[in-house]
Protein backbone atom coordinates (compact mmCIF):
# COMPACT_ATOMS: atom_id res chain seq x y z
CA UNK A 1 2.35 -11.91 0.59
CA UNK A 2 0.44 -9.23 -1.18
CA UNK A 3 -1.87 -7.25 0.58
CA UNK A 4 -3.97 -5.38 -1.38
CA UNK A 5 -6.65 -2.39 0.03
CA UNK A 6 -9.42 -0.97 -2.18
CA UNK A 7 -11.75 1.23 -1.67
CA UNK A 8 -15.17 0.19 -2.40
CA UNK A 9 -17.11 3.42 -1.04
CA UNK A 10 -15.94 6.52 0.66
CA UNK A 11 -18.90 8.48 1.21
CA UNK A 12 -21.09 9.66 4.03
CA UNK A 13 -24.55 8.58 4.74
CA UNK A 14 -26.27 10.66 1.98
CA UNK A 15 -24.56 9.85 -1.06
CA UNK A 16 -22.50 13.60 -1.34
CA UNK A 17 -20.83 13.65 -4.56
CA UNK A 18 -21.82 10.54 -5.39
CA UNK A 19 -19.75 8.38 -3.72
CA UNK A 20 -21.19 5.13 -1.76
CA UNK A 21 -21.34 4.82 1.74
CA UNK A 22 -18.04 3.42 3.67
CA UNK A 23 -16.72 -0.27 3.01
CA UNK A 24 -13.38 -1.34 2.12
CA UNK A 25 -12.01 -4.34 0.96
CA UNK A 26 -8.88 -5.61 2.25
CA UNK A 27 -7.29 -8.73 0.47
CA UNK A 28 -4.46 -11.09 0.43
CA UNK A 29 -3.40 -14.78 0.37
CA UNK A 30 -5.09 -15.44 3.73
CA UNK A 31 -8.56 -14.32 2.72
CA UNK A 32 -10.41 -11.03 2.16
CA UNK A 33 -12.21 -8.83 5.22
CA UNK A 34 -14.71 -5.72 4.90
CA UNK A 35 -13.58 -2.90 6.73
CA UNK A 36 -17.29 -1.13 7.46
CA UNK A 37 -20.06 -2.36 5.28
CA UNK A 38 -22.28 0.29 4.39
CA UNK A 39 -25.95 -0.11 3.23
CA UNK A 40 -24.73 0.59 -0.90
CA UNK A 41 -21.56 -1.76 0.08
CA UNK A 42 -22.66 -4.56 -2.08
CA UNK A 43 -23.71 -2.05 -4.71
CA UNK A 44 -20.19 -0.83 -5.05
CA UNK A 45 -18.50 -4.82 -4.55
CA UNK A 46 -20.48 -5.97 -7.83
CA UNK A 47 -19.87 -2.68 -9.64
CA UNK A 48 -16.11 -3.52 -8.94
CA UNK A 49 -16.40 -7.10 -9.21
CA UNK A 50 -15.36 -8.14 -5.81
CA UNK A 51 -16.64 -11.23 -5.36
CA UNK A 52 -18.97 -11.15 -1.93
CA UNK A 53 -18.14 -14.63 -1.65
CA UNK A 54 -14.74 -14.45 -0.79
CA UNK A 55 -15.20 -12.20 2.44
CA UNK A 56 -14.13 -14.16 5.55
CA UNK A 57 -15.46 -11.56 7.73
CA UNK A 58 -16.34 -7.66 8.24
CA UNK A 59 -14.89 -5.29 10.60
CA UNK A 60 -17.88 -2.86 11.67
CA UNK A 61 -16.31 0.73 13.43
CA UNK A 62 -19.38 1.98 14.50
CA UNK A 63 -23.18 1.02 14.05
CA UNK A 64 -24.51 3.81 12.10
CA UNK A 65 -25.63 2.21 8.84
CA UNK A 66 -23.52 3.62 6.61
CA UNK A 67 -20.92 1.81 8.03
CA UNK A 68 -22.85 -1.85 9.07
CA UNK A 69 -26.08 -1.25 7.23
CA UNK A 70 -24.78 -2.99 4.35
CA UNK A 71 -24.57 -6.61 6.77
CA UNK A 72 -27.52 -8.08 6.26
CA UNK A 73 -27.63 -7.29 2.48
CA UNK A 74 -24.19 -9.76 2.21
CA UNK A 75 -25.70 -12.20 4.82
CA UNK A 76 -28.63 -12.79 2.58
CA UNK A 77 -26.24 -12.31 -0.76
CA UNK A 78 -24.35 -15.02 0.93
CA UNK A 79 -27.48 -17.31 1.10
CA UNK A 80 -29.03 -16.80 -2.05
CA UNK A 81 -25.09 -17.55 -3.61
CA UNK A 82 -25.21 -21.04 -1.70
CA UNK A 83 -22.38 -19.95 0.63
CA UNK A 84 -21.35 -22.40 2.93
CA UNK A 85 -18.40 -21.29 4.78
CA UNK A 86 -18.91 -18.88 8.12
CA UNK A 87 -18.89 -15.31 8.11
CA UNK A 88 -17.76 -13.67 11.01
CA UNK A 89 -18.56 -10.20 11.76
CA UNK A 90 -16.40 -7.76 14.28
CA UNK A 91 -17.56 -4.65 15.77
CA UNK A 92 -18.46 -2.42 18.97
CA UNK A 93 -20.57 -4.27 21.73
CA UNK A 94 -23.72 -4.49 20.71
CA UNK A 95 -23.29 -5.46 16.97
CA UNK A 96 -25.12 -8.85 17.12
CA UNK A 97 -28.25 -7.41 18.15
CA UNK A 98 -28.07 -4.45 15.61
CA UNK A 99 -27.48 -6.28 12.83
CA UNK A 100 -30.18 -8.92 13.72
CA UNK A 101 -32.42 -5.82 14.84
CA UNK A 102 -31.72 -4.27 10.80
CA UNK A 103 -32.14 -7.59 9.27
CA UNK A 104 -35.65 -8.36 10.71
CA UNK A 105 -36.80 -4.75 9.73
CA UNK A 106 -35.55 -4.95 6.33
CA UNK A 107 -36.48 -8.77 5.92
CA UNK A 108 -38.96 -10.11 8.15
CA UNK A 109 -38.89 -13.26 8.73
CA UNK A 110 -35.20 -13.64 7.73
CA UNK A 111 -33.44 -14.64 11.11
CA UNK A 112 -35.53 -17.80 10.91
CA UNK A 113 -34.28 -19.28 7.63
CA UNK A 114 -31.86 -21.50 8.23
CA UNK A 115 -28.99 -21.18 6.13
CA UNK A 116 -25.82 -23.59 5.17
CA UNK A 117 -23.39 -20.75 6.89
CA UNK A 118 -23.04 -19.69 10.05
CA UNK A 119 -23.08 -16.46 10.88
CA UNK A 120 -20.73 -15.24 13.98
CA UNK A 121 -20.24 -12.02 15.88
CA UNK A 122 -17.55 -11.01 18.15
CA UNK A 123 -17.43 -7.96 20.16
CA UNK A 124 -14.15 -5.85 19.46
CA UNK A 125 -13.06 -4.65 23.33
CA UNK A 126 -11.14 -1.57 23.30
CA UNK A 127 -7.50 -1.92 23.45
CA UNK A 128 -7.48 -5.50 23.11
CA UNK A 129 -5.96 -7.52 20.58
CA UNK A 130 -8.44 -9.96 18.42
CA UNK A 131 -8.16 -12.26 15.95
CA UNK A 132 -10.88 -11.63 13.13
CA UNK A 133 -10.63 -13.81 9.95
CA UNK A 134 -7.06 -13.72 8.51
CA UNK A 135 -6.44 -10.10 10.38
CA UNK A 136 -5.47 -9.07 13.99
CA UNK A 137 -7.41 -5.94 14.90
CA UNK A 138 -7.07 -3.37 17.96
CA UNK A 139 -10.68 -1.26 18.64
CA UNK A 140 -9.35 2.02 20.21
CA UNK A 141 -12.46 4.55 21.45
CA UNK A 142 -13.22 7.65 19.77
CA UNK A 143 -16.02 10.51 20.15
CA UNK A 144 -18.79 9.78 17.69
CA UNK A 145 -22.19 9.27 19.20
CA UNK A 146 -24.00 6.24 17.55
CA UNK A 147 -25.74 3.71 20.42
CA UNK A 148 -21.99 1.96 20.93
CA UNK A 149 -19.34 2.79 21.51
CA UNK A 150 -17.62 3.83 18.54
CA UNK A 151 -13.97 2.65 17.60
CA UNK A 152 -11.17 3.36 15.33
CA UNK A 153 -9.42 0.24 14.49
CA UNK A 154 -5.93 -0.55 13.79
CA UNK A 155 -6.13 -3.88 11.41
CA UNK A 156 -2.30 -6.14 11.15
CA UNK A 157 -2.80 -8.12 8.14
CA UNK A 158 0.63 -10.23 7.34
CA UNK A 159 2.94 -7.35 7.62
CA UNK A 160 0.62 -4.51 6.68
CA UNK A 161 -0.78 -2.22 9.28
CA UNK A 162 -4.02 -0.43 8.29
CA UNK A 163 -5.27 2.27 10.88
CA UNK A 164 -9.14 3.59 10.04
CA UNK A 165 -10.35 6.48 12.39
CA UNK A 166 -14.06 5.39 11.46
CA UNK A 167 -16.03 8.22 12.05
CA UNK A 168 -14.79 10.63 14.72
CA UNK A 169 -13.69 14.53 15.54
CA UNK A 170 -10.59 15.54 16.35
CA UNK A 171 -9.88 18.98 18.56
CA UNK A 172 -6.87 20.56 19.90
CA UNK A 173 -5.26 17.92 21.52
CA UNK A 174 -5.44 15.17 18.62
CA UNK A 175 -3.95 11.75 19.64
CA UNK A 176 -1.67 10.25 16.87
CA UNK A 177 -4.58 8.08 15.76
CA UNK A 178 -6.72 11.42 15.12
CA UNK A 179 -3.64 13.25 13.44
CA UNK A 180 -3.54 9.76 11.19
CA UNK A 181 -6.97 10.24 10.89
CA UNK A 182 -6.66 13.33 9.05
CA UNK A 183 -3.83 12.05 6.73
CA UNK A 184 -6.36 8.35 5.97
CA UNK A 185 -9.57 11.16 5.75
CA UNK A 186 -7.88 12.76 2.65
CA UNK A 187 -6.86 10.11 1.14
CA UNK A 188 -10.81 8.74 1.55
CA UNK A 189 -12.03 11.80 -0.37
CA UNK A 190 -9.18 12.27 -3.17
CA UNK A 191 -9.87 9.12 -5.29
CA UNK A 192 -9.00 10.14 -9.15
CA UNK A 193 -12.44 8.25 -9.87
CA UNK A 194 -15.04 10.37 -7.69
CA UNK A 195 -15.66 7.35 -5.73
């Protein structure tokens, strides 16, 4: 199976360089998953003509909104586009509330609209295994203060590995996950189209 990884944004939360905020689309024959939605994420999936559609599910590292903020845009994309299958979304404890706590502020009133998709959440536990969508993903813990605990994530789809620090430092003593981090953070902010 092809697996296919592209990056929709790769910026930070203000738009430096003028790259959009973190989301990444990873695809193959079992379905498609967001890895981080931020708030410009479905900006960037139109612009690139990934169809929000065809995401079975998002992966959220941490819950600043640059990385989930872009949730309840694609929840409500997903409504107004007549979706009916379920979108599931993945993150830090916590995530359900956040992104119903965003979604209300931005669009009051919009929890209450019942829609012809459900829309589930499961909390990623750190260390553990869990089956999201068509992916398998590990949460491991990193320093990154953001009202959860924040995670890198280490995502096994068919025999591809992907391993995304999120947002985190890395000191002295860097773990192989931060020393990956460094080699993945590059490539993040090297795209030939200023992404």
């Amino acid at each position: 199976m092809t697996v296919a990884l592209r990056f929709v944004g790769s910026g930070d939360a203000f738009g430096s360089g003028g790259r959009l905020q973190t989301c990444m689309h990873l695809s193959g024959g079992d379905g498609a998953v967001l890895i981080d939605c931020g708030t410009s994420s479905l900006i960037g999936m139109k612009r690139d003509r990934v169809d929000p559609g065809e995401v079975d599910a998002v992966l959220v590292s941490h819950l600043h909104v640059d990385h989930f903020g872009g949730v309840p845009f694609l929840i409500l994309d997903a409504q107004f586009s007549r979706r009916t299958r379920p979108l599931l979304i993945a993150g830090p404890p916590g995530v359900r509330d956040r992104v119903e706590a965003v979604m209300e502020l931005f669009f009051p009133g919009s929890l209450a609209v019942q829609r012809k998709f459900s829309v589930e959440f499961v909390e990623l536990e750190p260390r553990a295994l869990t089956r999201v969508g068509p992916t398998s993903v590990t949460a491991f813990p990193v320093v990154h203060p953001s009202g959860a605990p924040p995670h890198a994530l280490r995502v096994e789809y068919g025999d591809r590995i992907i391993a995304y620090s999120g947002d985190t430092r890395s000191g002295r003593r860097a773990s192989s996950r931060q020393r990956a981090r460094r080699i993945s953070s590059c490539a993040r902010h090297t795209r030939s189209t200023g992404r």
